[in-house]
Structures are given as structure tokens and as C-alpha cells.
PDB file of N, CA and C in Angstrom:
ATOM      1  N   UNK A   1      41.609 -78.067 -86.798  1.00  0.00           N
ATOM      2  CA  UNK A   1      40.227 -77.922 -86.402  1.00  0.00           C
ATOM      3  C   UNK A   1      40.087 -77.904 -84.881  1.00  0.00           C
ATOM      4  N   UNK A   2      40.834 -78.340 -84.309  1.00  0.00           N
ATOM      5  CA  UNK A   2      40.387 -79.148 -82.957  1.00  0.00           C
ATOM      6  C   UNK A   2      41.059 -77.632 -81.982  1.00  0.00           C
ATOM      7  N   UNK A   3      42.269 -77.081 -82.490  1.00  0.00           N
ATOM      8  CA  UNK A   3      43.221 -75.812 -81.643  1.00  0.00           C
ATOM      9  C   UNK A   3      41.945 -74.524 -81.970  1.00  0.00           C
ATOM     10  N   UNK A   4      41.034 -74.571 -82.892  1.00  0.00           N
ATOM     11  CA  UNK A   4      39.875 -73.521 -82.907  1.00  0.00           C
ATOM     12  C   UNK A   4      39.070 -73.808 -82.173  1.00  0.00           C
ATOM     13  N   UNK A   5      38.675 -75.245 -81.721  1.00  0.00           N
ATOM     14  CA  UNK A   5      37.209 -75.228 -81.088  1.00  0.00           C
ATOM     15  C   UNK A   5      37.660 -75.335 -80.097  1.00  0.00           C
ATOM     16  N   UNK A   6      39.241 -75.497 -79.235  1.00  0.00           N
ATOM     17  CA  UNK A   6      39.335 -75.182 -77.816  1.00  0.00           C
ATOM     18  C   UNK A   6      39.341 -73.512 -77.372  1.00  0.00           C
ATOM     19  N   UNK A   7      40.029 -73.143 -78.589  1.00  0.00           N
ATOM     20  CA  UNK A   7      40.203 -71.568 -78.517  1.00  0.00           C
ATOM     21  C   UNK A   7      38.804 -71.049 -78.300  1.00  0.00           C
ATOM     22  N   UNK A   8      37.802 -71.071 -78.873  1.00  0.00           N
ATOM     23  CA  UNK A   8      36.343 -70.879 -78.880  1.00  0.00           C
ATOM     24  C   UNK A   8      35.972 -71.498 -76.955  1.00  0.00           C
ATOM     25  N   UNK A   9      36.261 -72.311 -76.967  1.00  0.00           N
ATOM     26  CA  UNK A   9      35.413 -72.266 -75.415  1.00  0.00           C
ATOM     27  C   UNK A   9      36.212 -72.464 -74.793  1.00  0.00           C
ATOM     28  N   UNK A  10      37.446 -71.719 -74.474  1.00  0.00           N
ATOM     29  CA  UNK A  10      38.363 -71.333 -73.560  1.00  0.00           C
ATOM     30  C   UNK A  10      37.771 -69.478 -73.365  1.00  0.00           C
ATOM     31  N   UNK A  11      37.445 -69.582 -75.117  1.00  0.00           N
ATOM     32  CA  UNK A  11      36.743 -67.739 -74.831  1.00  0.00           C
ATOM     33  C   UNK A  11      35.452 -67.402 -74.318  1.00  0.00           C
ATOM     34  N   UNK A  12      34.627 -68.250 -74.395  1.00  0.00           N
ATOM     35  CA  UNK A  12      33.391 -68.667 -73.859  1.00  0.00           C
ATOM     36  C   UNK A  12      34.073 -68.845 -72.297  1.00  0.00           C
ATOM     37  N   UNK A  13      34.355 -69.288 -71.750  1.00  0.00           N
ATOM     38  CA  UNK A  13      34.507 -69.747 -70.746  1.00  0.00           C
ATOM     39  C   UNK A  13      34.926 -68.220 -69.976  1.00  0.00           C
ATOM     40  N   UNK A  14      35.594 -67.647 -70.464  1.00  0.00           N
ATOM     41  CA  UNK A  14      36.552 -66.636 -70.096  1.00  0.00           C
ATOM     42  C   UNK A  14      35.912 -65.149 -69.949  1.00  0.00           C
ATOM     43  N   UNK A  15      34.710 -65.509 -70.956  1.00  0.00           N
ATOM     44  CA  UNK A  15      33.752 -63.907 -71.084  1.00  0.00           C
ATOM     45  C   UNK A  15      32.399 -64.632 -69.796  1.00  0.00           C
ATOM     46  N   UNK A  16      32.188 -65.755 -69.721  1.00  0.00           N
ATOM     47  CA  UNK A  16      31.088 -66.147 -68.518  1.00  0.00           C
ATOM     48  C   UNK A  16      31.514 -65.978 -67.184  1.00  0.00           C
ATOM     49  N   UNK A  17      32.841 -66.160 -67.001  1.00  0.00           N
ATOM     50  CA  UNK A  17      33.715 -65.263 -65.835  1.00  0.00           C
ATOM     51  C   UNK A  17      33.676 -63.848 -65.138  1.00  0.00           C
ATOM     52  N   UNK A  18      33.747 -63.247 -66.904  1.00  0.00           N
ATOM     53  CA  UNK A  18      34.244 -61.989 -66.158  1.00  0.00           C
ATOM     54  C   UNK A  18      32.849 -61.206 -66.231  1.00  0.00           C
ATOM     55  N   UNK A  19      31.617 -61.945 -66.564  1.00  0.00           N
ATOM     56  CA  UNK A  19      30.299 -61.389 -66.757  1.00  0.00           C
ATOM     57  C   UNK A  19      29.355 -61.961 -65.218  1.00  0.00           C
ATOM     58  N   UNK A  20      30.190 -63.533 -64.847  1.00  0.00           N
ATOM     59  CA  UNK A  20      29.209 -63.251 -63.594  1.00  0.00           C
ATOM     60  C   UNK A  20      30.217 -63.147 -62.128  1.00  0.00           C
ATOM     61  N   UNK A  21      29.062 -62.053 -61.367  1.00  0.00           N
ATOM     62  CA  UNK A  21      29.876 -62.161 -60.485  1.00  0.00           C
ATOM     63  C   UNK A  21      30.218 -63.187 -59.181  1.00  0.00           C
ATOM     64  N   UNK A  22      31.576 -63.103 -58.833  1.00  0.00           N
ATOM     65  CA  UNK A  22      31.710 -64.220 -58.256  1.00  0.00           C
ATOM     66  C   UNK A  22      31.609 -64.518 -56.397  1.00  0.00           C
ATOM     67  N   UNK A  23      31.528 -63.359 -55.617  1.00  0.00           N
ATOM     68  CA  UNK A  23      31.030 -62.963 -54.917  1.00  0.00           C
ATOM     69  C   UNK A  23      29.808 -62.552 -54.382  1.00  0.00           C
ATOM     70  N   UNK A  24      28.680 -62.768 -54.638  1.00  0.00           N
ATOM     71  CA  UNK A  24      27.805 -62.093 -54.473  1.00  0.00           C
ATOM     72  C   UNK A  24      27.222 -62.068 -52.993  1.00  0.00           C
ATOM     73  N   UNK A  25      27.365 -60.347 -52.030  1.00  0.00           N
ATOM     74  CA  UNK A  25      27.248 -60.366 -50.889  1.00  0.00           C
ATOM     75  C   UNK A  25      28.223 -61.536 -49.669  1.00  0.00           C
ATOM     76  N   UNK A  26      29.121 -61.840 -50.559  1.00  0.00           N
ATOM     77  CA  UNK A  26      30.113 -63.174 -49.651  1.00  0.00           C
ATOM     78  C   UNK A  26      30.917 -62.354 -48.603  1.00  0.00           C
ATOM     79  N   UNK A  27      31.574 -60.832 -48.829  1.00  0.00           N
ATOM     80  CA  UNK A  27      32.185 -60.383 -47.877  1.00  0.00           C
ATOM     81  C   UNK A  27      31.050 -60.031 -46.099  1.00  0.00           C
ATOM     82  N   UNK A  28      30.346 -60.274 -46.931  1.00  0.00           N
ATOM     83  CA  UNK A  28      29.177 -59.796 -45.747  1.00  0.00           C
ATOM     84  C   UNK A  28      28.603 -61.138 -44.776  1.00  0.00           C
ATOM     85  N   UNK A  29      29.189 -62.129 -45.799  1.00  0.00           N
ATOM     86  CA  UNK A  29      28.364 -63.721 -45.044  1.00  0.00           C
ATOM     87  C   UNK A  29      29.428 -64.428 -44.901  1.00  0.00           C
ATOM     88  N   UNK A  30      29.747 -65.082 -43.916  1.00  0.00           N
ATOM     89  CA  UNK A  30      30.847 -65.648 -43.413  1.00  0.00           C
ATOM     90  C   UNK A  30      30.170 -67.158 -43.241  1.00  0.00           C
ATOM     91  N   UNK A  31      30.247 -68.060 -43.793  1.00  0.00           N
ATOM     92  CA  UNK A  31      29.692 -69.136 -43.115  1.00  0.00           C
ATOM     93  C   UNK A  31      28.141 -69.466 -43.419  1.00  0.00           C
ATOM     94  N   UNK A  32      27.498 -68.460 -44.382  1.00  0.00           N
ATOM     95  CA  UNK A  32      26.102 -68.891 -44.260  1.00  0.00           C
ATOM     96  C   UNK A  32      25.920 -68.738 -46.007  1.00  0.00           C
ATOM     97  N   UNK A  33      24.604 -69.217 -46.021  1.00  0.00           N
ATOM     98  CA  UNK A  33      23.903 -68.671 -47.114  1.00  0.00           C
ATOM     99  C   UNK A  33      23.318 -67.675 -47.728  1.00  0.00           C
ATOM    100  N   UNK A  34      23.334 -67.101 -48.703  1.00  0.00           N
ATOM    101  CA  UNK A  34      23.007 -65.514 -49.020  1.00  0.00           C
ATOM    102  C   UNK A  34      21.681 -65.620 -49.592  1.00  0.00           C
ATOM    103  N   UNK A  35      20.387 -64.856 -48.979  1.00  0.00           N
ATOM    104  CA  UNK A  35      18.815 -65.427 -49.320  1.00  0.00           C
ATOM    105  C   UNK A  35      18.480 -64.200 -49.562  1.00  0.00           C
ATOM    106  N   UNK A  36      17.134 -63.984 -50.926  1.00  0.00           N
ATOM    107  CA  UNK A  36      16.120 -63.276 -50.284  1.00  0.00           C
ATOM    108  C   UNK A  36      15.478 -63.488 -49.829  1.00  0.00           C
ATOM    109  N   UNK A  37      14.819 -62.916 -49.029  1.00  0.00           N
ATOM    110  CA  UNK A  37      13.489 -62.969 -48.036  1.00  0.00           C
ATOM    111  C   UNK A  37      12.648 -62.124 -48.287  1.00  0.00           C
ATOM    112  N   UNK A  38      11.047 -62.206 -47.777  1.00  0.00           N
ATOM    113  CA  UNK A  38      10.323 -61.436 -47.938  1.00  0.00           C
ATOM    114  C   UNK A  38      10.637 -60.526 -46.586  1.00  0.00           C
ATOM    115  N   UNK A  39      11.033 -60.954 -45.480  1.00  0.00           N
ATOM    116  CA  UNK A  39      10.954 -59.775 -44.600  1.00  0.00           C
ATOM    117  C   UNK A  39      11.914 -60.692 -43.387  1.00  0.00           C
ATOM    118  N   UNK A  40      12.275 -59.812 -42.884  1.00  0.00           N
ATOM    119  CA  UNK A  40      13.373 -60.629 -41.759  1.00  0.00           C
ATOM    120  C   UNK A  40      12.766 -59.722 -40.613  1.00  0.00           C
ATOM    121  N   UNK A  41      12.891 -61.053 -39.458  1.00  0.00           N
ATOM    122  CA  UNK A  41      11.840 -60.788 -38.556  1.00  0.00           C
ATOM    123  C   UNK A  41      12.777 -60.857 -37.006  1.00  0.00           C
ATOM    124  N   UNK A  42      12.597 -60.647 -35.778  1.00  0.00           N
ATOM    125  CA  UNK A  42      12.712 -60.630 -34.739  1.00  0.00           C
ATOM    126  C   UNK A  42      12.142 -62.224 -34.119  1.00  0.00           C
ATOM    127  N   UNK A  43      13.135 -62.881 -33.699  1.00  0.00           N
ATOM    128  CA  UNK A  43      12.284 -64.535 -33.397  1.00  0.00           C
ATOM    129  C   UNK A  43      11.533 -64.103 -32.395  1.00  0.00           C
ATOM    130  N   UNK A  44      11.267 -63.028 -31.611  1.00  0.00           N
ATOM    131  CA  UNK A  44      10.357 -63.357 -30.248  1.00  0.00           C
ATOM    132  C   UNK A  44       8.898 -62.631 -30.602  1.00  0.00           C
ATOM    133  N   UNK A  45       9.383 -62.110 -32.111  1.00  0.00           N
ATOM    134  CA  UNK A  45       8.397 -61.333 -32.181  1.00  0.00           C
ATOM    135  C   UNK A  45       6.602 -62.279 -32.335  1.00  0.00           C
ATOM    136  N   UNK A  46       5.632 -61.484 -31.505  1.00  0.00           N
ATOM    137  CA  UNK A  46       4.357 -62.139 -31.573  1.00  0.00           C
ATOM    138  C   UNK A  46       4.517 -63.139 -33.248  1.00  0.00           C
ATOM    139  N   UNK A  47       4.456 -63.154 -34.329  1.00  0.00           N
ATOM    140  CA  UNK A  47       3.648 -63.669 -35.190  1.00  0.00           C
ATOM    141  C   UNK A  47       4.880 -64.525 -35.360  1.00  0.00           C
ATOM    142  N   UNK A  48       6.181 -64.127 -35.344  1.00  0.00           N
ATOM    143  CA  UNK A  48       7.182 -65.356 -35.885  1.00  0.00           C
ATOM    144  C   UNK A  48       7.176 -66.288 -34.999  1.00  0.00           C
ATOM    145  N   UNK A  49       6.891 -65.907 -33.520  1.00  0.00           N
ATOM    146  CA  UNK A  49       6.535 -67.344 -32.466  1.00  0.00           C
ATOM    147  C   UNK A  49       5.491 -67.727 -33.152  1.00  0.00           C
ATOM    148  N   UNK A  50       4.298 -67.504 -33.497  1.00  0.00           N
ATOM    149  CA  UNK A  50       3.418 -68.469 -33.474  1.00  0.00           C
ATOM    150  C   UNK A  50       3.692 -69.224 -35.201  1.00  0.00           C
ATOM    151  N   UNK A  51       4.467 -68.841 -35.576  1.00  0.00           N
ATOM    152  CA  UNK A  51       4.671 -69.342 -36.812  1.00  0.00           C
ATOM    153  C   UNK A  51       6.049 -70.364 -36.514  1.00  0.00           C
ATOM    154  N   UNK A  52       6.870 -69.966 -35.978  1.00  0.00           N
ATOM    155  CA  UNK A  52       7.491 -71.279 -35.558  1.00  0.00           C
ATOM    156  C   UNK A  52       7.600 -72.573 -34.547  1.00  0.00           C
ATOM    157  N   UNK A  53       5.888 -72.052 -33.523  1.00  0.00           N
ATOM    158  CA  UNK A  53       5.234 -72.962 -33.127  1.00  0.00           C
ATOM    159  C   UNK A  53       4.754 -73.496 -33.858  1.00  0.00           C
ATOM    160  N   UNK A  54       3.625 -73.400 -35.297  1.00  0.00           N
ATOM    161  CA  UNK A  54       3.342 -74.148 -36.060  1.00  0.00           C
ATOM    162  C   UNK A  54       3.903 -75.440 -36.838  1.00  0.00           C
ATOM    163  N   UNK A  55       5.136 -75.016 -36.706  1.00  0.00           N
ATOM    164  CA  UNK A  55       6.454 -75.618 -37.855  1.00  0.00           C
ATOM    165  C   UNK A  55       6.581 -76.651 -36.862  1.00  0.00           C
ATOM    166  N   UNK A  56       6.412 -76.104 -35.390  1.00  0.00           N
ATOM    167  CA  UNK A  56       7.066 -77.608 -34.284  1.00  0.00           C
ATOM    168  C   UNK A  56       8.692 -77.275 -34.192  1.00  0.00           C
ATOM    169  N   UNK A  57       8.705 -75.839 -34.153  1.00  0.00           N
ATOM    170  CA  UNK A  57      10.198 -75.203 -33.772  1.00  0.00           C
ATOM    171  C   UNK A  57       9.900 -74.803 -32.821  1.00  0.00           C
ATOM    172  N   UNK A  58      10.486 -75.200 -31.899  1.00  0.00           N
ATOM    173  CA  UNK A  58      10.386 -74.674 -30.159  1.00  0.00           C
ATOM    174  C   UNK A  58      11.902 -74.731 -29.726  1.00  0.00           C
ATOM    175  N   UNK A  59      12.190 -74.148 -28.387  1.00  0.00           N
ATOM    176  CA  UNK A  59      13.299 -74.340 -27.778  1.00  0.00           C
ATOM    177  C   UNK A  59      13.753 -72.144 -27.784  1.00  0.00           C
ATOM    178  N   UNK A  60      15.191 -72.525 -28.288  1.00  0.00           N
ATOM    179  CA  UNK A  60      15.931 -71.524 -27.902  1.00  0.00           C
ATOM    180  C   UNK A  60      16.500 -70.605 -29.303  1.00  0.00           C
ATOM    181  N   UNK A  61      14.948 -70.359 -29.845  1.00  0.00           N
ATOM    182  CA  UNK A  61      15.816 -69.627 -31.229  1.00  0.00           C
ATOM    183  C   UNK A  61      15.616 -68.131 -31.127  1.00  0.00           C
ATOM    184  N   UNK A  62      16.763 -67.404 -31.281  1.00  0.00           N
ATOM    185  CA  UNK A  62      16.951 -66.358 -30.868  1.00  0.00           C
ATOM    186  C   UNK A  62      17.403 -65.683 -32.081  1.00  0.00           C
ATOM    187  N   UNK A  63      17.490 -64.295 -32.020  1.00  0.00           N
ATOM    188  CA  UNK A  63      18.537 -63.536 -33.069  1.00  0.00           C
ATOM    189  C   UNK A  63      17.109 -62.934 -33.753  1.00  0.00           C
ATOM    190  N   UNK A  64      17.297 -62.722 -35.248  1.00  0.00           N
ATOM    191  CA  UNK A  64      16.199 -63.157 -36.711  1.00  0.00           C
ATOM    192  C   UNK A  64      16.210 -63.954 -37.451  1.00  0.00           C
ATOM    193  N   UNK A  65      14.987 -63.920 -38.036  1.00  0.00           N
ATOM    194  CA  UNK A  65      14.312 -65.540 -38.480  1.00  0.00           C
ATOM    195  C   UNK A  65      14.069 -64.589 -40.333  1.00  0.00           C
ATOM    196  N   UNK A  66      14.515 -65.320 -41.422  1.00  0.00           N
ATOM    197  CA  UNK A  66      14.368 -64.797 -42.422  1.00  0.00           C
ATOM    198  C   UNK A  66      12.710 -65.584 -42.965  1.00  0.00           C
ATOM    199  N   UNK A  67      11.578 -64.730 -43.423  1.00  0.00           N
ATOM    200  CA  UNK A  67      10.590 -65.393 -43.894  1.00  0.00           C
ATOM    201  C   UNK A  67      10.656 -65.630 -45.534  1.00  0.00           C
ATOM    202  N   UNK A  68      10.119 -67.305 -46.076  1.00  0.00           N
ATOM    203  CA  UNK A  68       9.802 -66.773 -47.225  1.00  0.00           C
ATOM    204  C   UNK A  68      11.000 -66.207 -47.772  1.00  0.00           C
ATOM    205  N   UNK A  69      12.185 -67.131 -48.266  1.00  0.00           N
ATOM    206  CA  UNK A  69      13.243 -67.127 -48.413  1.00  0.00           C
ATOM    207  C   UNK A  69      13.786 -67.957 -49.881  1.00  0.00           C
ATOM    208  N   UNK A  70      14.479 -67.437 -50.393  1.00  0.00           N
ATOM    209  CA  UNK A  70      14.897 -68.077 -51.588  1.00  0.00           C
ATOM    210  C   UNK A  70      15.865 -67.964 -51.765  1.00  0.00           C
ATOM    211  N   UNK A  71      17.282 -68.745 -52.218  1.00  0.00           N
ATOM    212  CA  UNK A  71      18.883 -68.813 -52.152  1.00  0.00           C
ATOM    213  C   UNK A  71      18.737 -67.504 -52.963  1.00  0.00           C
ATOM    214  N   UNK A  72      19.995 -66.915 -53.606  1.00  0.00           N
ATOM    215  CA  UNK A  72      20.621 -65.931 -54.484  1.00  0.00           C
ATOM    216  C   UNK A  72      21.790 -66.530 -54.675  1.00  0.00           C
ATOM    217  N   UNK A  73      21.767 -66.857 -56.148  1.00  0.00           N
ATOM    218  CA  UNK A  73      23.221 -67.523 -56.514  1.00  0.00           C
ATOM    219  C   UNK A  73      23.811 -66.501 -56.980  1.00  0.00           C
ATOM    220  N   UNK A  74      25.548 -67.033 -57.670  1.00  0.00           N
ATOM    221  CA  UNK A  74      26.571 -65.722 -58.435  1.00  0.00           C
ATOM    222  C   UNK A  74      26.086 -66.014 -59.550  1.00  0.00           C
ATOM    223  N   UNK A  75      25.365 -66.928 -60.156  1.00  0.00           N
ATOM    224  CA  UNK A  75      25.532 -67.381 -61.745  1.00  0.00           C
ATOM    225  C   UNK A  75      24.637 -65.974 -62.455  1.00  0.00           C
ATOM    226  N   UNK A  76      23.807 -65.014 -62.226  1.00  0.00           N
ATOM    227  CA  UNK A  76      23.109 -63.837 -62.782  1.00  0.00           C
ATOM    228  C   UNK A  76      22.458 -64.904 -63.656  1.00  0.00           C
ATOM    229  N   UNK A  77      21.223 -65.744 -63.502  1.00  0.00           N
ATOM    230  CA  UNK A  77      20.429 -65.929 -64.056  1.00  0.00           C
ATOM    231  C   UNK A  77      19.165 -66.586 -63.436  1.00  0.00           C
ATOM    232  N   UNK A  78      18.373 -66.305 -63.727  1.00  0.00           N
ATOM    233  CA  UNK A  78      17.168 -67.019 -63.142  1.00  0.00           C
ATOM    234  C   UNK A  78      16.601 -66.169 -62.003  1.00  0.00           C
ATOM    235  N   UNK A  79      16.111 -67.102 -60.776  1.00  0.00           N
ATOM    236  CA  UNK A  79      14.845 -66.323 -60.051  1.00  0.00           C
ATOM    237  C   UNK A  79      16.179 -65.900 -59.126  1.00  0.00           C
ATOM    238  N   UNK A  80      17.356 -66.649 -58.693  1.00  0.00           N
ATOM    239  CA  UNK A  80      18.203 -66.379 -57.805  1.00  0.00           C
ATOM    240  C   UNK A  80      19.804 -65.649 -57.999  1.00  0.00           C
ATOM    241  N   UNK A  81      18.904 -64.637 -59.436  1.00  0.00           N
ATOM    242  CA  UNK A  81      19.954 -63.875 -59.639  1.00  0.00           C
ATOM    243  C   UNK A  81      20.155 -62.144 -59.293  1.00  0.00           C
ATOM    244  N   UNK A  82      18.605 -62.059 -58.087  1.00  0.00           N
ATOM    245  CA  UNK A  82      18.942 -61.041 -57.690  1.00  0.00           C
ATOM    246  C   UNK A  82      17.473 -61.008 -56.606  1.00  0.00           C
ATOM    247  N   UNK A  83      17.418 -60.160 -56.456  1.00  0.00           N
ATOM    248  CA  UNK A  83      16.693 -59.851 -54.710  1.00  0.00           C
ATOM    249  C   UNK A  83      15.722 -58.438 -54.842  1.00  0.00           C
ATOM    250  N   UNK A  84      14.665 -58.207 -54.969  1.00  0.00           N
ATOM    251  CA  UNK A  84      14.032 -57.373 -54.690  1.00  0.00           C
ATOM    252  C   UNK A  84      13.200 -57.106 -52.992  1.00  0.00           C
ATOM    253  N   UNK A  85      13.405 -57.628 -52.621  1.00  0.00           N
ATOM    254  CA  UNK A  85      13.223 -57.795 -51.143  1.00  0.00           C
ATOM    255  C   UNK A  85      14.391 -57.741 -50.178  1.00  0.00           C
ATOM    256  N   UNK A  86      13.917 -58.627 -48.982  1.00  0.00           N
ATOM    257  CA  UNK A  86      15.559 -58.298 -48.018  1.00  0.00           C
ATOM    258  C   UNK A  86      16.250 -59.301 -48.404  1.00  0.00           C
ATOM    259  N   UNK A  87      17.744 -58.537 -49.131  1.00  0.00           N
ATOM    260  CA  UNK A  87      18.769 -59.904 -48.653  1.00  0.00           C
ATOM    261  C   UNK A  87      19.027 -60.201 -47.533  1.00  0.00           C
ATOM    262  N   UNK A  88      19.883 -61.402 -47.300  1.00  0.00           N
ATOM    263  CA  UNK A  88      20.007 -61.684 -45.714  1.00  0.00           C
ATOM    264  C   UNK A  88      20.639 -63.220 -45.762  1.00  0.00           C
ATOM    265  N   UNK A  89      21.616 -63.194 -45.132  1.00  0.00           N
ATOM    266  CA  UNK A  89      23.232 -64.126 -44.708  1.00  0.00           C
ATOM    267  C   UNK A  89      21.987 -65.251 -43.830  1.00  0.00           C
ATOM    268  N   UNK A  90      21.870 -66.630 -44.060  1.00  0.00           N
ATOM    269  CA  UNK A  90      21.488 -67.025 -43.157  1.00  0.00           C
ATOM    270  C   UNK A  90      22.048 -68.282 -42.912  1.00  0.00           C
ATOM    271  N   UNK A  91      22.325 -68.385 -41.270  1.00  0.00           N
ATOM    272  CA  UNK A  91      23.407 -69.503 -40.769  1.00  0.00           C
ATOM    273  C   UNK A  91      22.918 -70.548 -39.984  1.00  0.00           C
ATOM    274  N   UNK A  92      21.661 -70.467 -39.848  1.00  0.00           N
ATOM    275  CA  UNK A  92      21.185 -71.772 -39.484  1.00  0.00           C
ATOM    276  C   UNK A  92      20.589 -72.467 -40.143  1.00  0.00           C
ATOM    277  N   UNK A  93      18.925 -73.359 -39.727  1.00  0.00           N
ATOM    278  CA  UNK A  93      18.080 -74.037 -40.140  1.00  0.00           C
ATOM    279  C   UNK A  93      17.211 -73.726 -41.702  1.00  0.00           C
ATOM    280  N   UNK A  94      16.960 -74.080 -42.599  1.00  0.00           N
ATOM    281  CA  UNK A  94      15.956 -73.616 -43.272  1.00  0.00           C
ATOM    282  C   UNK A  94      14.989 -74.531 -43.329  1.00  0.00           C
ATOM    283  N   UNK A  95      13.738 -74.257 -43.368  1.00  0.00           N
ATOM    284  CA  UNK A  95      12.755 -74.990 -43.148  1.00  0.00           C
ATOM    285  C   UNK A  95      11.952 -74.513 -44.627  1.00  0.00           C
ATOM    286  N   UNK A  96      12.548 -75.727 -45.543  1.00  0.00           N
ATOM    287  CA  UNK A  96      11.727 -75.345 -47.318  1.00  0.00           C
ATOM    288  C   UNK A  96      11.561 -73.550 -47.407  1.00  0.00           C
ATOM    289  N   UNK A  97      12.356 -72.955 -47.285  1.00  0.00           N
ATOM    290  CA  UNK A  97      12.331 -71.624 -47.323  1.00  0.00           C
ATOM    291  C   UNK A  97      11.177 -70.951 -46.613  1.00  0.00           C
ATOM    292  N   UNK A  98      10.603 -71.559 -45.985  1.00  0.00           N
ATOM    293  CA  UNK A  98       9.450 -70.585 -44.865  1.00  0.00           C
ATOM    294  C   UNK A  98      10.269 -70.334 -43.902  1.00  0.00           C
ATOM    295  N   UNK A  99      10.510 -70.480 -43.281  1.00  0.00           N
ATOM    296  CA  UNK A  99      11.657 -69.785 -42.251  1.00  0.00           C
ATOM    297  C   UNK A  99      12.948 -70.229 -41.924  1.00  0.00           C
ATOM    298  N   UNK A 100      13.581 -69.305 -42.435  1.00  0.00           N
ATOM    299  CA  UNK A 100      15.216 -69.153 -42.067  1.00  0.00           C
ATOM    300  C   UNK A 100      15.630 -68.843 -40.891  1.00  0.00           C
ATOM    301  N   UNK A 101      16.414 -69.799 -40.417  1.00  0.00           N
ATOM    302  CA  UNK A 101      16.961 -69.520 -39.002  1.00  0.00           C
ATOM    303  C   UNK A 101      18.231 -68.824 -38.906  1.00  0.00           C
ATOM    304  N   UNK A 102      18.911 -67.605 -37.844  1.00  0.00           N
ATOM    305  CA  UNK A 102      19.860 -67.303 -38.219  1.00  0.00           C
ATOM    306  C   UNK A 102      20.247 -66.321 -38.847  1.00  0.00           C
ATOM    307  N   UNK A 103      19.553 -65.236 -39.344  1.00  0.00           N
ATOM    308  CA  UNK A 103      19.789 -64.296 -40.421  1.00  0.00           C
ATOM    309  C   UNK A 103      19.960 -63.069 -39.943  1.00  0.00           C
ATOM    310  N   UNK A 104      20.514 -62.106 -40.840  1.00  0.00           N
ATOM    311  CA  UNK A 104      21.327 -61.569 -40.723  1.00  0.00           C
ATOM    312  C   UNK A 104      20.595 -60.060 -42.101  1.00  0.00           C
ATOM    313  N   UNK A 105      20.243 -59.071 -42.593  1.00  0.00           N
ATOM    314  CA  UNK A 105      19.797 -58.374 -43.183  1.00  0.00           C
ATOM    315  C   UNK A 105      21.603 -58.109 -43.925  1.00  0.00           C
ATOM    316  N   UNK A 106      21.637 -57.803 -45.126  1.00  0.00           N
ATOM    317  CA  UNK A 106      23.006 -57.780 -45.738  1.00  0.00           C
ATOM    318  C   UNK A 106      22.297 -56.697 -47.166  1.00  0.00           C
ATOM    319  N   UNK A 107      23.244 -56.009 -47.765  1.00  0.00           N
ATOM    320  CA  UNK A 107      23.277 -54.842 -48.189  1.00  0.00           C
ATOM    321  C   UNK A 107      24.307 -55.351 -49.610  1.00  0.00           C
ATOM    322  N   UNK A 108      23.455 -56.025 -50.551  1.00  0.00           N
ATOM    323  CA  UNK A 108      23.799 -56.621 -51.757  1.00  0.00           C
ATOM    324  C   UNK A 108      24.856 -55.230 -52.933  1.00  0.00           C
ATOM    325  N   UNK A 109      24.337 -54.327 -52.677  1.00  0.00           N
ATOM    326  CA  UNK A 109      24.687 -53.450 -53.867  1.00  0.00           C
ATOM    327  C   UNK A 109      26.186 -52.615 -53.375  1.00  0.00           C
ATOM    328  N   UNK A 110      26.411 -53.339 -52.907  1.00  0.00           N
ATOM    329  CA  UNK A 110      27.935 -52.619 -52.045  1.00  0.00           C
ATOM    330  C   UNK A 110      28.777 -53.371 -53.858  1.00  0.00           C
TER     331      UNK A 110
END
């Protein structure tokens, strides 16, 4: 009994593998997190300053700022199993997903 029910979720195990993928956008992100965003922005730009003045982010943030951001996992299920908006690598701060510090626009369907 017991050599069937390992066989059974050794095969289970083995078809959830090769069904999710295990990479997702990783060759593209080195070091960061892989998000969607609603829109990835320019930090100096007029509205993302005054939006990360609001937050009480000041100083020296430079590069793009991902808005309105939500992880993307490999597991293919749920809200973070895929991206209709911008993906985007992000390597700094997140602030509860309103703005991502750090980001990077990345090209998921490669």
C-alpha cells in the first residue's frame, strides 16, 4: 500500500514541476523582485515627486519608480500568476506596493 501512495505523489509532484514555470522573467532580474505595475514612472517626473513627497520619501531617488505594484510569482496561480500591465525587476524599497523603488520595465513573454 504504502510503495503506491509514494509513487502517486512523487507523480504529483513531478507533473507540478514540469507545469509551473520555474523562472519567471529571472534571466532579466538579477537581484530584485519581479512585479506588476500599473505603470513605471521616471522618479523626477512632476507627479511621482509629489507622490513620493507624500509617502515622506525624499533624498536621492533616482532611476524608475514602479506604481501600484504587485509581486508575480512562478507558482501560475492566483492574482501573481501573470501581469497584464508593466512587468518590472524591482531592486529597491517597496512601500505596500504604491511605489516601487528601483525598477526596471522587463519583457515577461521571452
Amino acid at each position: 500500500m504504502f510503495p503506491r501512495v509514494a509513487i502517486a505523489i512523487t507523480a504529483c509532484f513531478a507533473a507540478l514541476a514540469v507545469a509551473t514555470p520555474g523562472d519567471v522573467g529571472g534571466s532579466q532580474c538579477d537581484g530584485g523582485g519581479i512585479y506588476c505595475c500599473d505603470s513605471v514612472q521616471d522618479a523626477s517626473s512632476p507627479s511621482v515627486a509629489s507622490l513620493l513627497a507624500l509617502l515622506g520619501i525624499v533624498g536621492s531617488v533616482t532611476g524608475q519608480v514602479g506604481l501600484n505594484c504587485d509581486p508575480i510569482t512562478g507558482l501560475g496561480v492566483g492574482s501573481g500568476a501573470s501581469c497584464t500591465s508593466q512587468a518590472a525587476c524591482c531592486t529597491g524599497d517597496s512601500f505596500n506596493g504604491l511605489v516601487n523603488i528601483g525598477c526596471s520595465p522587463i519583457n515577461l513573454s521571452l
